[in-house]
N, C-alpha and C. Protein backbone atom coordinates (compact mmCIF):
# COMPACT_ATOMS: atom_id res chain seq x y z
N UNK A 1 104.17 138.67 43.53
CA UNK A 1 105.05 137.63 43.01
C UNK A 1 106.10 138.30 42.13
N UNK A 2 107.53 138.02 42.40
CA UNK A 2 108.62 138.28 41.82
C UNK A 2 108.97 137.12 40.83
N UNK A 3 108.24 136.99 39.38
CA UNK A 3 109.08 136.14 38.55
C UNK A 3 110.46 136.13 38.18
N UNK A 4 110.83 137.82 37.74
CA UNK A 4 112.00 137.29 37.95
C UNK A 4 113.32 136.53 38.91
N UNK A 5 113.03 137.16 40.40
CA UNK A 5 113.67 136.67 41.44
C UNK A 5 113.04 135.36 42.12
N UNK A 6 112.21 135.05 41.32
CA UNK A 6 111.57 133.32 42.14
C UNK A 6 111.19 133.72 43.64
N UNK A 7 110.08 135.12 43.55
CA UNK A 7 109.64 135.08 45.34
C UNK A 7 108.59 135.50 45.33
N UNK A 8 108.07 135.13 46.33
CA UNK A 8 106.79 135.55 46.66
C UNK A 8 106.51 136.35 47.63
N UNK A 9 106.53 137.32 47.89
CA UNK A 9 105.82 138.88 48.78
C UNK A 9 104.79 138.46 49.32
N UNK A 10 104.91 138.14 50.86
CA UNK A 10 103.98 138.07 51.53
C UNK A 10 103.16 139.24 52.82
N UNK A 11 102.76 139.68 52.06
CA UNK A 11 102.56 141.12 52.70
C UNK A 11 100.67 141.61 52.87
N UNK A 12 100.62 142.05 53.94
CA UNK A 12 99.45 142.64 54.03
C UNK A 12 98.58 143.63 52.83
N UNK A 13 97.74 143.28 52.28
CA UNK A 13 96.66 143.96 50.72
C UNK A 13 95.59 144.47 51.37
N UNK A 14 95.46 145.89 51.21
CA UNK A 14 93.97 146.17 51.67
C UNK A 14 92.88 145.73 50.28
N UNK A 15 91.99 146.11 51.05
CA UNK A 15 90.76 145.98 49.74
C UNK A 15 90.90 147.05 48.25
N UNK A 16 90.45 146.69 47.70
CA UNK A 16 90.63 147.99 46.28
C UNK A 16 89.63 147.42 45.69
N UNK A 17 88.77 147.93 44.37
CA UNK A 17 88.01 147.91 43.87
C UNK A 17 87.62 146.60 43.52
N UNK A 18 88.55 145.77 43.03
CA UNK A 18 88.61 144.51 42.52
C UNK A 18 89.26 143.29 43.44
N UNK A 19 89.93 143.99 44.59
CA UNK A 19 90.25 142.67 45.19
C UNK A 19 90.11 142.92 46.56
N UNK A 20 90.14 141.71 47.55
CA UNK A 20 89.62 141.30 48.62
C UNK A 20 90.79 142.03 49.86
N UNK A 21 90.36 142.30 50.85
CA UNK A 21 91.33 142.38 51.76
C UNK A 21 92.35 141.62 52.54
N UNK A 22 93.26 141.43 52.53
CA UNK A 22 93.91 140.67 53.01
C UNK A 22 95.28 140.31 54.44
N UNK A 23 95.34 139.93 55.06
CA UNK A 23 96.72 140.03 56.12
C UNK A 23 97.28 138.78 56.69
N UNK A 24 98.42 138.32 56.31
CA UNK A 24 99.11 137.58 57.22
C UNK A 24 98.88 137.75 58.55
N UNK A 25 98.72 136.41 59.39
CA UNK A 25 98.94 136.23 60.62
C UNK A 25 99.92 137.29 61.40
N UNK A 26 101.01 137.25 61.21
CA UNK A 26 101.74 137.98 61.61
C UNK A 26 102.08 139.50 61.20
N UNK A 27 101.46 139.66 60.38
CA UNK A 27 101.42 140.82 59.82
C UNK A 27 102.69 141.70 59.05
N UNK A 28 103.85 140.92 59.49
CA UNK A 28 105.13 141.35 58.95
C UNK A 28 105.16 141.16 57.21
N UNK A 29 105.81 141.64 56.66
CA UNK A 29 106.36 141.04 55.04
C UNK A 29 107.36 140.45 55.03
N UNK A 30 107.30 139.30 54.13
CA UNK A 30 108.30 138.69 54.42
C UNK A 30 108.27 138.28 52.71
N UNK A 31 109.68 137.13 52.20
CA UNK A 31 110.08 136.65 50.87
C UNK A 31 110.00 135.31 50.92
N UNK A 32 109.31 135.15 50.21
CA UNK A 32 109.66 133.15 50.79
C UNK A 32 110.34 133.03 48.90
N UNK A 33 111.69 131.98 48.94
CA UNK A 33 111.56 131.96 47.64
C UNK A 33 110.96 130.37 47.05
N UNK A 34 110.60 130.21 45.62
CA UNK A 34 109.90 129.41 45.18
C UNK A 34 110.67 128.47 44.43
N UNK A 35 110.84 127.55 44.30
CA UNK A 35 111.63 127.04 43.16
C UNK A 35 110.79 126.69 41.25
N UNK A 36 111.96 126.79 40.58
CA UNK A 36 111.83 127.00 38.84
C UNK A 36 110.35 126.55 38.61
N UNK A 37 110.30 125.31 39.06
CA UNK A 37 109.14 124.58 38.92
C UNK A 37 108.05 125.39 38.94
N UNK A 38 107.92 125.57 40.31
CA UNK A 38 106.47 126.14 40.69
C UNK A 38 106.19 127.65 40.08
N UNK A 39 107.51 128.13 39.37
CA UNK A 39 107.59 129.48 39.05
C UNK A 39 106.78 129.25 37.58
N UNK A 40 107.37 128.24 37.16
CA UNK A 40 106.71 127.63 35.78
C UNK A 40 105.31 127.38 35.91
N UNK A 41 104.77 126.78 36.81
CA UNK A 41 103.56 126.58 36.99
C UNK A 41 102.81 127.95 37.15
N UNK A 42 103.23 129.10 37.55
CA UNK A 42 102.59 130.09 38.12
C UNK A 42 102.69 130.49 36.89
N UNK A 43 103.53 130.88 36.20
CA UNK A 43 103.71 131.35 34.55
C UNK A 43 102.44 131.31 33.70
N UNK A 44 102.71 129.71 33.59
CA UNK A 44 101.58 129.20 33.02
C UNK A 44 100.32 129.87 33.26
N UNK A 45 100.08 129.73 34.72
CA UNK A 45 98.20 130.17 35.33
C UNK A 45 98.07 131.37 35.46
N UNK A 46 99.50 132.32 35.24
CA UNK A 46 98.77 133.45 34.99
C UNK A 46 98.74 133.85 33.40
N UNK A 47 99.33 133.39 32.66
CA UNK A 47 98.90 133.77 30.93
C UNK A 47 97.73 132.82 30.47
N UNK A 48 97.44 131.89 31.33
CA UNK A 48 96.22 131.25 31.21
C UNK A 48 94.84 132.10 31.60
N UNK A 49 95.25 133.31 32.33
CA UNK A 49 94.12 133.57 33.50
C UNK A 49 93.22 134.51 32.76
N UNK A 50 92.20 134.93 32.96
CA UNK A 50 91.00 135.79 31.95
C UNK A 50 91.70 137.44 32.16
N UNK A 51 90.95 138.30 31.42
CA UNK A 51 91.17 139.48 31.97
C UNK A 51 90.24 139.96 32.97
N UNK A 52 90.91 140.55 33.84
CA UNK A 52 90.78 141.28 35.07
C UNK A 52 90.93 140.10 36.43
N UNK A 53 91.14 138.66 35.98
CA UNK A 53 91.01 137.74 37.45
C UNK A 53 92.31 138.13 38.46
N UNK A 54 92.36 138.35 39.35
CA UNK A 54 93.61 139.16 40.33
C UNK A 54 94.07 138.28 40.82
N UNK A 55 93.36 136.65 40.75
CA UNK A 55 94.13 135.62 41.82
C UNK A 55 94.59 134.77 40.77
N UNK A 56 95.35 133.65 41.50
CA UNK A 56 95.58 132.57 40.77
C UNK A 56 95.16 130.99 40.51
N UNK A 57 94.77 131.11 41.79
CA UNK A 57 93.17 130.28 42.15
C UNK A 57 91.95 131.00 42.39
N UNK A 58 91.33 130.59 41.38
CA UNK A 58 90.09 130.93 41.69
C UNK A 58 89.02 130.06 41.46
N UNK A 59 87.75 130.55 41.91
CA UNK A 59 86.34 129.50 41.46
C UNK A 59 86.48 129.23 39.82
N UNK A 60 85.61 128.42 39.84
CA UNK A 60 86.05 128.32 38.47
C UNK A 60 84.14 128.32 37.49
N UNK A 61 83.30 128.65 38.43
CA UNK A 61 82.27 128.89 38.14
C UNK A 61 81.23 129.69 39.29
N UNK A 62 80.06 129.88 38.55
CA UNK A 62 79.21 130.36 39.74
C UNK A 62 79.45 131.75 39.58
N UNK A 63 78.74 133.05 40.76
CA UNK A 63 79.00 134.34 40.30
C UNK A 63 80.04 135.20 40.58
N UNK A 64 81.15 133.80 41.58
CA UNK A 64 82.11 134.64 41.77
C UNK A 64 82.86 133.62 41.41
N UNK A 65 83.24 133.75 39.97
CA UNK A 65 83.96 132.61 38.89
C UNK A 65 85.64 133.58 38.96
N UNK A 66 85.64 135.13 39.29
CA UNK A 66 86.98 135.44 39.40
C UNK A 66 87.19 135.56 40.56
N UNK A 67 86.60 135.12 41.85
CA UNK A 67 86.88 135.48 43.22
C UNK A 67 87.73 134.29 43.76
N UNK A 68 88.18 134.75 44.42
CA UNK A 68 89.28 133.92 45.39
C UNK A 68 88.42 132.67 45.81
N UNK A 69 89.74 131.27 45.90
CA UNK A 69 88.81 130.29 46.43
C UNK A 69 88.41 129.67 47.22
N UNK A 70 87.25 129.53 48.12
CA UNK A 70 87.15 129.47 50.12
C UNK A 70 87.98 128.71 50.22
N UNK A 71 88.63 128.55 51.49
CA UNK A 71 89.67 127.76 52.30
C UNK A 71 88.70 126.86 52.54
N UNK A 72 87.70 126.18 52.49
CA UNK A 72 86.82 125.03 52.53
C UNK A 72 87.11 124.22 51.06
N UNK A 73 86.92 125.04 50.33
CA UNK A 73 87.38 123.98 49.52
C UNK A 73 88.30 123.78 49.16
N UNK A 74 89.30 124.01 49.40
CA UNK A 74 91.19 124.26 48.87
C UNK A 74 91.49 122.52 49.90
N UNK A 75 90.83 122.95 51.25
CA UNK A 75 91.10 121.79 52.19
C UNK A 75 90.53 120.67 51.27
N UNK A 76 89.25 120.88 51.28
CA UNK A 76 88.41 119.43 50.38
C UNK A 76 89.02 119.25 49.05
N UNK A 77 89.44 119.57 48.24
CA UNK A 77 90.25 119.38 47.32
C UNK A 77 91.65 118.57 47.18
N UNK A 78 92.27 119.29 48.46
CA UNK A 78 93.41 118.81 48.86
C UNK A 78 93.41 117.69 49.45
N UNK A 79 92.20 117.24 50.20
CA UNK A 79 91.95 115.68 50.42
C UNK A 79 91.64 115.12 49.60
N UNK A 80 91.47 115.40 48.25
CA UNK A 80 91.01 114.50 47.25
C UNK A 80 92.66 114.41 46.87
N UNK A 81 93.05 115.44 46.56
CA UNK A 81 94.38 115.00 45.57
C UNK A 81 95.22 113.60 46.24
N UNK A 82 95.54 114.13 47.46
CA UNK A 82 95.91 113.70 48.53
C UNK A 82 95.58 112.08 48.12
N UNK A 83 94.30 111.42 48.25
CA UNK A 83 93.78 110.37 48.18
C UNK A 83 93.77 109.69 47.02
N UNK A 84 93.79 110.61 45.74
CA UNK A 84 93.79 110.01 44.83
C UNK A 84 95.63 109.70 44.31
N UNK A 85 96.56 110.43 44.80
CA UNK A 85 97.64 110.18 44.76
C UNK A 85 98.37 109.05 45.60
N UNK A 86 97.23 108.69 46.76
CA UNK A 86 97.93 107.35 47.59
C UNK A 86 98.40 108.07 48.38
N UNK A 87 98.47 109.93 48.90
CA UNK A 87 99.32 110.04 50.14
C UNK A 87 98.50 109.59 51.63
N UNK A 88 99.05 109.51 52.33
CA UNK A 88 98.14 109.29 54.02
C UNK A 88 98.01 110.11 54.02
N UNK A 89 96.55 110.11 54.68
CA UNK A 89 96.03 111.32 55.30
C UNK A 89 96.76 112.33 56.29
N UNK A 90 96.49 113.52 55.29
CA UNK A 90 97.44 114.75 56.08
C UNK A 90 96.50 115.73 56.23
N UNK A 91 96.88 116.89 56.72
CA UNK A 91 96.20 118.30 56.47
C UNK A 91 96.88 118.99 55.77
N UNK A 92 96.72 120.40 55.17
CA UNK A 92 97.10 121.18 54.08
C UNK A 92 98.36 121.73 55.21
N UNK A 93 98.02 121.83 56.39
CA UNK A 93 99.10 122.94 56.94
C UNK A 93 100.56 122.06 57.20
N UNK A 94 99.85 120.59 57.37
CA UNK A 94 101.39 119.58 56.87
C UNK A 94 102.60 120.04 55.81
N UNK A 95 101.92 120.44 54.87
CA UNK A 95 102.77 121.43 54.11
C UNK A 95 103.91 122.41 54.37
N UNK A 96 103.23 123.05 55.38
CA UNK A 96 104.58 124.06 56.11
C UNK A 96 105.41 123.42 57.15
N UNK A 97 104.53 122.59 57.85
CA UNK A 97 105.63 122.12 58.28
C UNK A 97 106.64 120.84 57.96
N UNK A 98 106.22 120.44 56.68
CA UNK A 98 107.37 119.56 55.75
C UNK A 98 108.54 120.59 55.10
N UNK A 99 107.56 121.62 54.86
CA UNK A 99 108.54 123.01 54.23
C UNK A 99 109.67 123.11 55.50
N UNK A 100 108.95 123.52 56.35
CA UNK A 100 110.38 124.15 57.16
C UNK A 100 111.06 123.47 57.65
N UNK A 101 110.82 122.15 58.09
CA UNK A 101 111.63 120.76 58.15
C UNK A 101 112.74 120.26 57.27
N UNK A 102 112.09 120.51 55.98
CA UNK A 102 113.21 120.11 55.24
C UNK A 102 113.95 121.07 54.44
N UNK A 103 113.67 122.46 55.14
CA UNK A 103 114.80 123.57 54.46
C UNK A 103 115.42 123.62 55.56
N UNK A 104 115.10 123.11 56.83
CA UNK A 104 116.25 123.28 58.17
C UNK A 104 116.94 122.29 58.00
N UNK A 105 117.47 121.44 56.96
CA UNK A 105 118.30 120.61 56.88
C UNK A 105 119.41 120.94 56.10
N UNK A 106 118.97 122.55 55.72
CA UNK A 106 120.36 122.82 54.44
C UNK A 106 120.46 124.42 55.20
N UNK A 107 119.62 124.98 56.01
CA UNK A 107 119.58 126.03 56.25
C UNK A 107 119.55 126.67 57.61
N UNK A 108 120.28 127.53 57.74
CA UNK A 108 120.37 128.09 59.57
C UNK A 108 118.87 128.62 59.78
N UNK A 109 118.51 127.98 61.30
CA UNK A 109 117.20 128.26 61.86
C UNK A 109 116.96 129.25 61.80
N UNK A 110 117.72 130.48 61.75
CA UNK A 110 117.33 131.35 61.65
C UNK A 110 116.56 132.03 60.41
N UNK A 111 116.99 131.61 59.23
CA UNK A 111 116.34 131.87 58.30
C UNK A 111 114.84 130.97 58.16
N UNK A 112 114.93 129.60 58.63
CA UNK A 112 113.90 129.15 58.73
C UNK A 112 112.64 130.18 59.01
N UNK A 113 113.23 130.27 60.42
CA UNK A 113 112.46 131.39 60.94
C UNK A 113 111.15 132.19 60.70
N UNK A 114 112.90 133.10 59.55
CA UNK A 114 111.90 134.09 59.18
C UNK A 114 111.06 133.77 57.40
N UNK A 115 111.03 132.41 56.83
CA UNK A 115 110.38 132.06 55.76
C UNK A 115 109.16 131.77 56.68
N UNK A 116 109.18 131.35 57.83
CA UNK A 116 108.25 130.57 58.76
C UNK A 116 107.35 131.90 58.97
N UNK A 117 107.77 132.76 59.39
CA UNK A 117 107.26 134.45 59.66
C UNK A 117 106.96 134.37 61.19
N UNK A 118 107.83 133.67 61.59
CA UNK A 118 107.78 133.74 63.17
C UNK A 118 108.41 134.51 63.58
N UNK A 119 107.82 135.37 64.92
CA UNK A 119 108.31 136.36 65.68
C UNK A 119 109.56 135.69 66.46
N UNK A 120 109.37 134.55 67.40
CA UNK A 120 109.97 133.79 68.21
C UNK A 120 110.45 132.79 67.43
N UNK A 121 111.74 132.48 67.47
CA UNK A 121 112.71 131.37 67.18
C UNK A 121 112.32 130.04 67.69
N UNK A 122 111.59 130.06 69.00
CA UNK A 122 111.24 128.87 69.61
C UNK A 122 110.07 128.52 68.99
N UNK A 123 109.07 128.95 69.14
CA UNK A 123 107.83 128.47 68.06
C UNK A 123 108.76 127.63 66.45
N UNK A 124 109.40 128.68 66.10
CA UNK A 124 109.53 127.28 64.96
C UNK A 124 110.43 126.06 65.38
N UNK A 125 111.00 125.92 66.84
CA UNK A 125 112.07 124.98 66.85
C UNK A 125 110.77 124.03 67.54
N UNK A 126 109.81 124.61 68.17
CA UNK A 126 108.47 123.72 68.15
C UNK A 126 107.55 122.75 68.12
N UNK A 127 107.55 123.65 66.92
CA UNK A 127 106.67 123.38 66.41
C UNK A 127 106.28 122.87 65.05
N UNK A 128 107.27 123.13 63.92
CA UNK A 128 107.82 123.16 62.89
C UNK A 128 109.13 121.80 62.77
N UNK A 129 109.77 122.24 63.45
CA UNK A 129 111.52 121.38 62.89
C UNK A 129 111.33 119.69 63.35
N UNK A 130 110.96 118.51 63.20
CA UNK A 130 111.15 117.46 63.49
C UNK A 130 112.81 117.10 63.14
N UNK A 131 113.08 116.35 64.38
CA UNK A 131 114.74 115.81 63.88
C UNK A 131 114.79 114.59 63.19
N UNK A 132 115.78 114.96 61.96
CA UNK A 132 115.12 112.99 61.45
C UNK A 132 116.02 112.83 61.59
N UNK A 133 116.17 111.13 61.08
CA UNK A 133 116.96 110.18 61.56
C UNK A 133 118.48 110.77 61.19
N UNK A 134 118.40 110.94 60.03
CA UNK A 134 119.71 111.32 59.05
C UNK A 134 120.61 111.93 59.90
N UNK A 135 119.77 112.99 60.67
CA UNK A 135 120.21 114.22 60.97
C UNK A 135 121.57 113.79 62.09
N UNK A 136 120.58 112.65 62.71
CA UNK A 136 121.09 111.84 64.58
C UNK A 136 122.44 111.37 64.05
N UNK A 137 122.34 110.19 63.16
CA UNK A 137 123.31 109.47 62.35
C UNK A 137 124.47 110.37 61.76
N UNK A 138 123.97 111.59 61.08
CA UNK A 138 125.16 112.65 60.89
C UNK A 138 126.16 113.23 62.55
N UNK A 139 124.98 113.27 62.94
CA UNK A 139 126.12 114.05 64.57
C UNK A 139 126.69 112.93 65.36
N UNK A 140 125.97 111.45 65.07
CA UNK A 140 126.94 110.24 65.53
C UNK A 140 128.43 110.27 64.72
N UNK A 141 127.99 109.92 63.63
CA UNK A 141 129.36 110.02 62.93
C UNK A 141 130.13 111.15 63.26
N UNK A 142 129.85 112.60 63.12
CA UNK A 142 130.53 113.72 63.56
C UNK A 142 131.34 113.49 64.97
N UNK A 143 130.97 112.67 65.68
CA UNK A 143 131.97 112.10 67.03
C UNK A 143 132.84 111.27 66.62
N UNK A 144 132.39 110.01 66.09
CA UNK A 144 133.40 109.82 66.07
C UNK A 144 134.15 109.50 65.20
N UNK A 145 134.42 110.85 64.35
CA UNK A 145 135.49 111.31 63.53
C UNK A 145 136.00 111.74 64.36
N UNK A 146 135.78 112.73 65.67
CA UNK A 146 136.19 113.88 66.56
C UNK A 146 137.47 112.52 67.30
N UNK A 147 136.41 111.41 67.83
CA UNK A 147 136.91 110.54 68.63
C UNK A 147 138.25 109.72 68.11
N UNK A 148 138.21 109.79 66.39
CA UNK A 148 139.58 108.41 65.85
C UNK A 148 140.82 109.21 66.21
């Protein structure tokens, strides 16, 4: 994590003494950037965090109280928030693809892309990009301006 530049390094971690091994799907590195907010939030949880914890979620008890936290419960969690906030039922990976949906509305696919960490351009036009309404209504009007 780049606080100062608001990004996050998504890159392959081998194992080391204290932390877990790790690899993106795709295996490439890539920058996704974050906005103020969430940079603030990360701020926070890491001057909050104990010494030596390497993640930023972690268990928060039990014997691996500094270990990373299963993707079982991140999901079950996330259906609680989810529920207790009134959203419809989603899945966690809804997430990315609301992400890349609604940065392809200010941003060339191509960059989508590569925040997406897709090899192929078509996978994210996909799988990822829903067209909304706005979008239709913008390229109607764009005629006929062309057309007066």
């Amino acid at each position: 994590m780049d606080f100062e530049c608001q990004l996050v390094r998504v890159v392959r971690k081998p194992a080391t003494g204290t932390t877990k091994a790790w690899c993106p799907k795709d295996k490439d590195m890539r920058l996704v950037p974050l906005p103020a907010q969430a940079v603030n939030v990360l701020t926070e949880l890491q001057l909050a965090a104990g010494d030596g914890q390497q993640y930023v979620v972690v268990n928060g008890n039990g014997p691996d109280a500094t270990d990373r936290v299963k993707r079982q419960n991140i999901t079950r969690d996330f259906r609680v928030i989810c529920r207790r906030g009134g959203v419809p039922r989603c899945k966690f990976h809804d997430l990315r693809k609301s992400y890349c949906t609604n940065i392809a509305q200010v941003t060339p696919l191509h960059v989508v892309q590569q925040l997406a960490g897709h090899a192929d351009i078509r996978t994210t036009q996909k799988h990822y990009l829903q067209v909304q309404p706005e979008l239709i209504d913008a390229a109607r009007r764009a005629v006929e301006e062309v057309l007066k």
